[in-house]
C-alpha atoms as a PDB file:
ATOM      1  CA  UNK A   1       2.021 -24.599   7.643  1.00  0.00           C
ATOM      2  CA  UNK A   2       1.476 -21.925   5.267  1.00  0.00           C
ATOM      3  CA  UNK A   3       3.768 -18.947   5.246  1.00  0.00           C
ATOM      4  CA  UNK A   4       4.238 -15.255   4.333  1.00  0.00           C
ATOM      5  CA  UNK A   5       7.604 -14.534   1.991  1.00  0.00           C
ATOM      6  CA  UNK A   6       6.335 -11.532   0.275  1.00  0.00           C
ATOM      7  CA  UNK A   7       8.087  -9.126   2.201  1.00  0.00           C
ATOM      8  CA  UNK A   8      11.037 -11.575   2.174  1.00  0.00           C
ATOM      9  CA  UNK A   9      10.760 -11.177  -1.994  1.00  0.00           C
ATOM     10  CA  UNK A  10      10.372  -7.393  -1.863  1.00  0.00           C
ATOM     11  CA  UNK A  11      13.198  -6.975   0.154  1.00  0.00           C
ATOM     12  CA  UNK A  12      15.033  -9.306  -2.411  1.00  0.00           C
ATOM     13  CA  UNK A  13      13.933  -7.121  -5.051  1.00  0.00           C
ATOM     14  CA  UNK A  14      15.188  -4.167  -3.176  1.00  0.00           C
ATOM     15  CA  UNK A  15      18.625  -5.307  -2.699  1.00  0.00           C
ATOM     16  CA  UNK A  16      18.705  -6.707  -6.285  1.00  0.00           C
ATOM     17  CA  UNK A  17      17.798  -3.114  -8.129  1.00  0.00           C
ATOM     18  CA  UNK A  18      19.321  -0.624  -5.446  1.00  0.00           C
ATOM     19  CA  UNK A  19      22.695  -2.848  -5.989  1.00  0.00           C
ATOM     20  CA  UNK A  20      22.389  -2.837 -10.029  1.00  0.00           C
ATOM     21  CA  UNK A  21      20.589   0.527 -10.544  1.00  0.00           C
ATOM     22  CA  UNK A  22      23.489   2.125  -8.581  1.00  0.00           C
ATOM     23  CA  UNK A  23      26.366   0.698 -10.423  1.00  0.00           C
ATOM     24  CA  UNK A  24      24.477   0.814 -13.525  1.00  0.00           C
ATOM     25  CA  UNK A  25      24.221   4.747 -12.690  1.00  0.00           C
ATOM     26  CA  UNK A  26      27.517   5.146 -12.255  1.00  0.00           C
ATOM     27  CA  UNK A  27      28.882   3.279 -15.260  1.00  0.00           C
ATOM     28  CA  UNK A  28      26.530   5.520 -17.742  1.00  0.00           C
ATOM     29  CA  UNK A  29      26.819   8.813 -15.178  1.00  0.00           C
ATOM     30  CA  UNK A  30      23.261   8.713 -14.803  1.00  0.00           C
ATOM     31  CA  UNK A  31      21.286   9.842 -11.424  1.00  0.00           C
ATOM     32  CA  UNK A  32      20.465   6.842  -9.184  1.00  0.00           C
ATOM     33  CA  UNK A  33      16.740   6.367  -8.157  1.00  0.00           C
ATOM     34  CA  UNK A  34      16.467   3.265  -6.343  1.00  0.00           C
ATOM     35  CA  UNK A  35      14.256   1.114  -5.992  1.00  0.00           C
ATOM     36  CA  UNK A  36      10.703   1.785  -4.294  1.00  0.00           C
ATOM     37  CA  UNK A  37       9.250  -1.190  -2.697  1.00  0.00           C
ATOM     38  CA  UNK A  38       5.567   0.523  -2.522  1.00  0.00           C
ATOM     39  CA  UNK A  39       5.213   1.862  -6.146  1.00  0.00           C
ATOM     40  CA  UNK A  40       8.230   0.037  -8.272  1.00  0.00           C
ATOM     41  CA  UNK A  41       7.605  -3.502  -6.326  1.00  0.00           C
ATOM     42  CA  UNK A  42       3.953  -3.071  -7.091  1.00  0.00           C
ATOM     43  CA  UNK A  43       3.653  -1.976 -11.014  1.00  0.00           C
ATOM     44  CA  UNK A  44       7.047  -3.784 -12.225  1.00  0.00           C
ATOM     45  CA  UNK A  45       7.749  -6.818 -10.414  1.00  0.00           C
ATOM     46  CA  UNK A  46       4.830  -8.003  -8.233  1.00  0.00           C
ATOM     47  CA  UNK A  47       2.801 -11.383  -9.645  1.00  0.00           C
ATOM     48  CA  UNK A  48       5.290 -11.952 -12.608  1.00  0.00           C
ATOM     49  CA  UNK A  49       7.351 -14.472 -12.958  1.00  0.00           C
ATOM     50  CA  UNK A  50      10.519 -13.725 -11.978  1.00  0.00           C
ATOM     51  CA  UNK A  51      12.146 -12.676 -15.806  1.00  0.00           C
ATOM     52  CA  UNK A  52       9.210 -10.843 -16.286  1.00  0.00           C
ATOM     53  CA  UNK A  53       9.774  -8.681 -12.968  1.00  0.00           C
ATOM     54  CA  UNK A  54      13.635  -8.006 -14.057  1.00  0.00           C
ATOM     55  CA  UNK A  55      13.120  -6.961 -17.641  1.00  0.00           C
ATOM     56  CA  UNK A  56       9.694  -4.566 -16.624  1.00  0.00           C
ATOM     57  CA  UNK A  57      11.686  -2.946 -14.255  1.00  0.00           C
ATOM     58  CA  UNK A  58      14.434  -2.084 -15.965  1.00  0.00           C
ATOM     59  CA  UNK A  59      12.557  -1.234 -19.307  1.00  0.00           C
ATOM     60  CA  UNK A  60      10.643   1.443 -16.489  1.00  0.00           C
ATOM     61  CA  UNK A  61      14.001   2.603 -16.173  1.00  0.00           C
ATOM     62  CA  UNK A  62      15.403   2.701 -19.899  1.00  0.00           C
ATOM     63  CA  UNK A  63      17.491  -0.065 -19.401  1.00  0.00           C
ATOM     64  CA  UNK A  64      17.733  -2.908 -22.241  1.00  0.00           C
ATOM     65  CA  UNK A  65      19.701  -6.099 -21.079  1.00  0.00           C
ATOM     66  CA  UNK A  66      19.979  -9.276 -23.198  1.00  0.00           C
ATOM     67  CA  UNK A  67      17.688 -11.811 -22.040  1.00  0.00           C
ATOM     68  CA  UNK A  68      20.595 -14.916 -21.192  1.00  0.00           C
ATOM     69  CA  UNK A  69      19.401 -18.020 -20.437  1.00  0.00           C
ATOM     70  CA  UNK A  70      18.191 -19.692 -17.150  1.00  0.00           C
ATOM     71  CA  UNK A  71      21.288 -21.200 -16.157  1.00  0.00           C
ATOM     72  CA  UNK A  72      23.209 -17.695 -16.295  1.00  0.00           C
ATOM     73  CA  UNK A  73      25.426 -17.178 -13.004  1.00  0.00           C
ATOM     74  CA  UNK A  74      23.954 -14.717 -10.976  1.00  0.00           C
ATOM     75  CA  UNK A  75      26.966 -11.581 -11.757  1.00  0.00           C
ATOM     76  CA  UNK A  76      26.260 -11.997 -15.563  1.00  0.00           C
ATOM     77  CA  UNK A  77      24.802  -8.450 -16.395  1.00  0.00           C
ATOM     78  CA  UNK A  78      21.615 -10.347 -18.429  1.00  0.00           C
ATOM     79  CA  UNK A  79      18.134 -10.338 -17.822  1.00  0.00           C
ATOM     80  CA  UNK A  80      18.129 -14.616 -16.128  1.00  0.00           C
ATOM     81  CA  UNK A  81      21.728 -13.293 -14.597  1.00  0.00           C
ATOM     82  CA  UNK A  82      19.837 -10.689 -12.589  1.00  0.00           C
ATOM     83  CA  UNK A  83      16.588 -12.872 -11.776  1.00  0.00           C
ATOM     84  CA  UNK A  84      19.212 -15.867 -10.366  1.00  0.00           C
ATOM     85  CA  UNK A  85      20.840 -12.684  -8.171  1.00  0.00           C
ATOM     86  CA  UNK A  86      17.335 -12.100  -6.909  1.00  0.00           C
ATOM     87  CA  UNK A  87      16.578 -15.412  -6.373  1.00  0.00           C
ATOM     88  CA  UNK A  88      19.970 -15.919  -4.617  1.00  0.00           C
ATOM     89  CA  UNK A  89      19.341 -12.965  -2.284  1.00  0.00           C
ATOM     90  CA  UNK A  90      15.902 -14.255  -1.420  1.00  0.00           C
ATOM     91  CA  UNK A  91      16.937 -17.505  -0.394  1.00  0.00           C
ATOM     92  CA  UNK A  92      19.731 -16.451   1.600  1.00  0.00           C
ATOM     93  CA  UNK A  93      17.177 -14.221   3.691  1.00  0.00           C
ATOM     94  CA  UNK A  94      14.819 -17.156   4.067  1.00  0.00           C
ATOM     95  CA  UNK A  95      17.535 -19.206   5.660  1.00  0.00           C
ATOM     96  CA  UNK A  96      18.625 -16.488   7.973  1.00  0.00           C
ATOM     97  CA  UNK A  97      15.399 -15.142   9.012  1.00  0.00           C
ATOM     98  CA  UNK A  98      13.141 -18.024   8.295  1.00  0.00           C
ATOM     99  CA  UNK A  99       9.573 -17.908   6.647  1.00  0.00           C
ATOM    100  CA  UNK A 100       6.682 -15.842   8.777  1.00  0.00           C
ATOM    101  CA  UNK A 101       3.454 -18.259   9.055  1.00  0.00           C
ATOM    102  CA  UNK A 102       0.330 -17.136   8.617  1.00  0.00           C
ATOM    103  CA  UNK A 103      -2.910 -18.409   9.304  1.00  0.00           C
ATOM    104  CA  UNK A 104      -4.222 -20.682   6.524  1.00  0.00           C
ATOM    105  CA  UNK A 105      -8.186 -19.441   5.605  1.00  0.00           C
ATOM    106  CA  UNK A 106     -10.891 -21.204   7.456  1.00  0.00           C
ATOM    107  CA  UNK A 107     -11.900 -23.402   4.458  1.00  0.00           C
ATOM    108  CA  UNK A 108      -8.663 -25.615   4.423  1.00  0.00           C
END
């Protein structure tokens, strides 16, 4: 079966940045803009690995974070910290709501 978890992954994303962009805002008593899954998803995050998509955002945003290392809990405030939140978030929604299938192209 092949299956559809982009939306699953933007709404990860969502819940990742609107969560740390917020706080973050408040810490440095900056304006929150959260997230946008149409324009930020698309231009920062989408098709990187999942690093990448942490640091580009952020950078978009004038915020530097040390980079950590893989195995950095998701709460550490580092660049693999934040990607492991994300990739927390995402898998909790896949085993709540489940994957959608699709249908695989003719051709396989």
């Amino acid at each position: 079966m092949v299956t559809d978890t982009a939306r699953t992954h933007a709404e990860a994303w969502k819940q990742l940045f609107d969560e740390y962009l917020k706080e973050h805002s408040e810490r440095h008593n900056k304006i929150f803009r959260p997230f946008d899954v149409n324009s930020d998803y698309l231009r920062y995050v989408d098709g990187k690995p999942r690093y990448d998509g942490v640091r580009s955002l952020l950078e978009s945003r004038g915020i530097t974070l040390p980079q950590g290392n893989p195995d950095d809990s998701p709460d550490m405030e580092t660049i693999c910290g934040l990607g492991n939140r994300k990739n927390r978030y995402f898998v909790e929604r896949l085993k709540k709501e489940g994957a959608v299938p699709t249908n695989p192209p003719s051709n396989l």
